[in-house]
C-alpha atoms as a PDB file:
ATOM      1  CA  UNK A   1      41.697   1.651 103.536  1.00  0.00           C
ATOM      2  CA  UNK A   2      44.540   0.066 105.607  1.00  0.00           C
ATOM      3  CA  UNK A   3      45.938  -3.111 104.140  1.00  0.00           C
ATOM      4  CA  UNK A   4      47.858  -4.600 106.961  1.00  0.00           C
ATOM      5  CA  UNK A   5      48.263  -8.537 106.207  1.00  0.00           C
ATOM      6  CA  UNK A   6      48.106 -10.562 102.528  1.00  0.00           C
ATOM      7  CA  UNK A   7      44.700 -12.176 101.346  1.00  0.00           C
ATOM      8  CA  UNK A   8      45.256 -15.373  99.522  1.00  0.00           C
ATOM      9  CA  UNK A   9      43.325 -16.667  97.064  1.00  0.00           C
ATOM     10  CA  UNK A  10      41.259 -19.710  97.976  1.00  0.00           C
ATOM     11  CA  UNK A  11      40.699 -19.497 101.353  1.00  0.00           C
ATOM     12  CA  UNK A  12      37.674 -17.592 103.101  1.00  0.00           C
ATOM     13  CA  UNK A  13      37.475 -13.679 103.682  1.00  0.00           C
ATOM     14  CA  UNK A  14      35.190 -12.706 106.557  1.00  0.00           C
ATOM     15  CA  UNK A  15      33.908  -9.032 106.308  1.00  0.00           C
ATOM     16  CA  UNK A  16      33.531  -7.548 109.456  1.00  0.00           C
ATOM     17  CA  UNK A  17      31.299  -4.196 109.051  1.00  0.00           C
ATOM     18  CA  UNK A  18      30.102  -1.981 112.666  1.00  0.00           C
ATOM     19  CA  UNK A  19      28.336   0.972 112.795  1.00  0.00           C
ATOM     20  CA  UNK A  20      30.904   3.534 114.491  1.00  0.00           C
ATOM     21  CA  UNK A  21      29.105   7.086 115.067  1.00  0.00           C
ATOM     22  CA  UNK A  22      25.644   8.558 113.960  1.00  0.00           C
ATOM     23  CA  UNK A  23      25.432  11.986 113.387  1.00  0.00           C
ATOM     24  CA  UNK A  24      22.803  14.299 111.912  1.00  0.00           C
ATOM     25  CA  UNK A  25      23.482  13.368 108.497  1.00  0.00           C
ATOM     26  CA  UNK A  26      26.025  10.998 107.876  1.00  0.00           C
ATOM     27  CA  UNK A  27      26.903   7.916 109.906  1.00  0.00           C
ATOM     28  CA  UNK A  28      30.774   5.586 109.864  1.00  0.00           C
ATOM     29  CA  UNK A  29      30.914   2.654 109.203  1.00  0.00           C
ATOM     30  CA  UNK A  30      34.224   0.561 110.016  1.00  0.00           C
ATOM     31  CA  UNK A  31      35.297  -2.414 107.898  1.00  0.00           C
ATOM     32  CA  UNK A  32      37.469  -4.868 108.531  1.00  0.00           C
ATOM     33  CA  UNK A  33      38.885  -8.054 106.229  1.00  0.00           C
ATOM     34  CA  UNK A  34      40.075 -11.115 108.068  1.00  0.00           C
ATOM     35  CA  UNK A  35      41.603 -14.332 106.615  1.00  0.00           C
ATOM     36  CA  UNK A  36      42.651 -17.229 109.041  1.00  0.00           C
ATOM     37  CA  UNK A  37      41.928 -15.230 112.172  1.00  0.00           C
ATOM     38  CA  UNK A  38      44.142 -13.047 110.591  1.00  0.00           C
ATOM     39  CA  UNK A  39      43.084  -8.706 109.901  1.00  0.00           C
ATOM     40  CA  UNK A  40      43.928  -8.444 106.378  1.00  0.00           C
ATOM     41  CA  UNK A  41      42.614  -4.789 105.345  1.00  0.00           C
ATOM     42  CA  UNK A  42      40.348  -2.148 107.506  1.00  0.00           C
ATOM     43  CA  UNK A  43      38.464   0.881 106.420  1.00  0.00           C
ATOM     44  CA  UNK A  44      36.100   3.296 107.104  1.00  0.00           C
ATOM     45  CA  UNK A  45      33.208   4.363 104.691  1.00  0.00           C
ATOM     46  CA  UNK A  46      31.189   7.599 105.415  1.00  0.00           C
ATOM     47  CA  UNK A  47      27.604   7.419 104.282  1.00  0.00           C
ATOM     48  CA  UNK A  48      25.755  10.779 103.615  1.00  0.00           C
ATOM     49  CA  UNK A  49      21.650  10.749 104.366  1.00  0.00           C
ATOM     50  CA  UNK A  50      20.971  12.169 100.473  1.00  0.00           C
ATOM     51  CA  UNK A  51      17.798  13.447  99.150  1.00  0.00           C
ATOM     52  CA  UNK A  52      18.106  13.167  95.536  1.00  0.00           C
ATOM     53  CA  UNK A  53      15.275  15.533  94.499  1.00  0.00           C
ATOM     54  CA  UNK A  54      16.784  17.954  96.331  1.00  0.00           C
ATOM     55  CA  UNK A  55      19.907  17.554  95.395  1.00  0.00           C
ATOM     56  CA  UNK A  56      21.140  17.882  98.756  1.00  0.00           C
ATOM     57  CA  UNK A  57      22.383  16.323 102.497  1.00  0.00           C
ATOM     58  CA  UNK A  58      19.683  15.719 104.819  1.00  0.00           C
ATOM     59  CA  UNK A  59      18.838  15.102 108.340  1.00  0.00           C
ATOM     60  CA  UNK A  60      18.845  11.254 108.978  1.00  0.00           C
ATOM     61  CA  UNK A  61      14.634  11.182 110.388  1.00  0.00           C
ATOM     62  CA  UNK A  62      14.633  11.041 114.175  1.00  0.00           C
ATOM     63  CA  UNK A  63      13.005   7.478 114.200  1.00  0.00           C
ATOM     64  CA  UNK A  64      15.266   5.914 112.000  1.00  0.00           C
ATOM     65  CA  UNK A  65      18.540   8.007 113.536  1.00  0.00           C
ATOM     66  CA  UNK A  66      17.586   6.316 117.096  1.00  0.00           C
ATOM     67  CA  UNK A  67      17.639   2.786 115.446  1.00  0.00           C
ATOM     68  CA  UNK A  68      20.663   3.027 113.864  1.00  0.00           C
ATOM     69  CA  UNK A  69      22.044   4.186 117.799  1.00  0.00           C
ATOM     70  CA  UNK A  70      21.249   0.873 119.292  1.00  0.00           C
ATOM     71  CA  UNK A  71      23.745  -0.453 116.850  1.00  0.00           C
ATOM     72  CA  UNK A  72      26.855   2.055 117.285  1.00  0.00           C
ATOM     73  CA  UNK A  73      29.725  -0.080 118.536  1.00  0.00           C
END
């Protein structure tokens, strides 16, 4: 996380979240904080494709990997 301006308290926050790369497992996800068309904070999250009763990483399935593609910015 980047905090590059002050947020004040009162006034709107608009959360700006795009979809920045899709791989086989894992896809970024950018985040940014603005406050009177100003960019308050910005971060990147990284979200793993999990499989729980494994206990392990998985391969994101091909159909749903290809949908998440027409939304990388």
């Amino acid at each position: 996380m980047d905090y590059t301006a002050e947020l004040k308290y009162g006034a709107d926050v608009e959360i700006r979240t795009c979809l920045e790369k899709v791989g086989n497992s894992s896809m970024h996800i950018h985040h940014e904080a603005w406050q009177n068309n100003v960019l308050a904070a910005r971060g990147k999250a990284v979200v793993i494709h999990y499989d729980f009763a494994a206990g392990k990483a998985t391969s994101i399935p091909e159909d749903i990997r290809q949908a998440l593609l027409e939304h990388v910015q």
